[in-house]
Structures are given as structure tokens and as C-alpha cells.
Protein backbone atom coordinates (compact mmCIF):
# COMPACT_ATOMS: atom_id res chain seq x y z
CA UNK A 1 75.67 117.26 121.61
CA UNK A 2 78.85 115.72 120.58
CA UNK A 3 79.81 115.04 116.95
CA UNK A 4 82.53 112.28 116.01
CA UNK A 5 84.18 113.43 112.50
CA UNK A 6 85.72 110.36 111.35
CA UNK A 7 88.73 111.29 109.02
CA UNK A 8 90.37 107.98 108.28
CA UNK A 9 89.27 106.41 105.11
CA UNK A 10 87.55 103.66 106.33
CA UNK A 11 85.76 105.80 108.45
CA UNK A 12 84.57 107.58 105.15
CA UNK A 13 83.82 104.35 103.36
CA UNK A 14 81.24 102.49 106.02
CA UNK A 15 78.43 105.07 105.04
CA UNK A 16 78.47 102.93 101.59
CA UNK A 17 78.78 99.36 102.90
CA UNK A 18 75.03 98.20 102.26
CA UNK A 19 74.17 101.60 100.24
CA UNK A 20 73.43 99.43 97.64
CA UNK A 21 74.43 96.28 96.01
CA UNK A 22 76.78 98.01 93.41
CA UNK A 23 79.15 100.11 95.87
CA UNK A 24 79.23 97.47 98.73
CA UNK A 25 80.64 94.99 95.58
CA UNK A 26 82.90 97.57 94.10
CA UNK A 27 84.35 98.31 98.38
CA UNK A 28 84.42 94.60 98.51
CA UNK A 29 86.33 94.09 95.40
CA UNK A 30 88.76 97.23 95.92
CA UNK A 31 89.80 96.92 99.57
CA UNK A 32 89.40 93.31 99.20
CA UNK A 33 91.17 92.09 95.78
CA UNK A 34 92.71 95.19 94.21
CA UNK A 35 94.48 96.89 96.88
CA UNK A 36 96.14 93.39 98.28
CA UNK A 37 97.23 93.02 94.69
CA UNK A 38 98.42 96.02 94.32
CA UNK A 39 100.70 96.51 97.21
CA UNK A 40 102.22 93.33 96.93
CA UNK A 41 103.31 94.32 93.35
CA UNK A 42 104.61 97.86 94.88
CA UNK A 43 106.43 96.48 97.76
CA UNK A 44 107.71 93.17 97.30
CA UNK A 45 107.25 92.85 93.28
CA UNK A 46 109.06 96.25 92.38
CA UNK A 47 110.56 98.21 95.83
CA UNK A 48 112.01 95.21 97.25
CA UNK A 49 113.49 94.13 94.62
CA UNK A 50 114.94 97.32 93.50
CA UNK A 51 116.51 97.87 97.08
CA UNK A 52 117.90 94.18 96.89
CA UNK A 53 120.21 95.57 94.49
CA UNK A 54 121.61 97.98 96.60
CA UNK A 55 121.37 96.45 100.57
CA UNK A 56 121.10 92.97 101.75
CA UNK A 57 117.83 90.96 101.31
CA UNK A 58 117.11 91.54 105.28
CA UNK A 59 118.11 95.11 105.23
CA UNK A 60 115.44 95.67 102.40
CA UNK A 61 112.95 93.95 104.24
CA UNK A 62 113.19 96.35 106.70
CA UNK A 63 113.18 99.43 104.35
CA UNK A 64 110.18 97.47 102.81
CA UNK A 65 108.09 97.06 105.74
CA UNK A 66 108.78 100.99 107.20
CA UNK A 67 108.14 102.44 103.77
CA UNK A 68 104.76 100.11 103.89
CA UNK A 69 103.69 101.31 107.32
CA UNK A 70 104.27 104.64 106.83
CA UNK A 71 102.23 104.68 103.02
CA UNK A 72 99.19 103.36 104.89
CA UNK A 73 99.26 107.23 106.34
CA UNK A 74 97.72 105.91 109.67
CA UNK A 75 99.91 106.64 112.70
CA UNK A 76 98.66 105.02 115.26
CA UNK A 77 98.62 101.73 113.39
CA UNK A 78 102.47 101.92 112.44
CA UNK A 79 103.67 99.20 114.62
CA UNK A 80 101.25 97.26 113.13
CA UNK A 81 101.84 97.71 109.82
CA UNK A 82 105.72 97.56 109.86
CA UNK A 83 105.13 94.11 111.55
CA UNK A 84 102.60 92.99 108.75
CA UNK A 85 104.89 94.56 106.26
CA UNK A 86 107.60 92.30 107.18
């Protein structure tokens, strides 16, 4: 018998997607709403414009986007994320 141990954090959130009303509107409103929100503030509303002050706008773009991919703490989706981060 072979047992899949899912250690990513969305692999630890499906169980409660349909657990019951309450959790799948708080996971919906959290990884939906809040964390958008909140890591536009981080990275583009604070970092980014802190680095501006020290590099060029493109240069902290690109500071912007790695330090975005690599906060996500997922490496196989990197690429992805520095793109999206962009």
C-alpha cells in the first residue's frame, strides 16, 4: 500500500474545502481576498518601494519578483512565481 503525504499547504488545506460552510468561506476569503491583498501591500506597496530608493525602478522589480518567488517557499514553482512576481 502506498501512502502520498502531501506537505505543501494547499495540500493540507483541501481536507477543509466543503468540511463545512464556515471553513470553506474563511479558505475562500483568506487565499482568495486576504492573501492577494496582502502581498501586494508587502511587495509592491512597501519592498518595492523601499528598494526604489536605493536601485533603479527595473532593478527592484527584479529584486521584487525573486524575493516573491522565493517567500512562496515552493521550489518547484519558482519560475513561476518570479514571472508572476514581475
Amino acid at each position: 500500500m502506498t501512502y502520498f503525504v502531501m506537505t505543501d499547504s494547499l495540500g493540507l488545506l483541501l481536507p477543509l474545502i466543503g468540511s463545512s460552510n464556515i471553513s470553506t468561506a474563511c479558505l475562500l476569503g483568506i487565499t482568495g481576498v486576504l492573501a492577494p491583498i496582502l502581498e501586494e501591500t508587502v511587495f509592491r506597496g512597501f519592498l518595492m518601494v523601499s528598494l526604489t530608493m536605493w536601485f533603479s525602478t527595473p532593478v527592484s522589480v527584479l529584486i521584487t519578483a525573486v524575493v516573491f518567488a522565493f517567500a512562496h517557499l515552493t521550489p518547484g514553482e519558482i519560475p513561476q512565481l518570479f514571472v508572476l512576481g514581475k
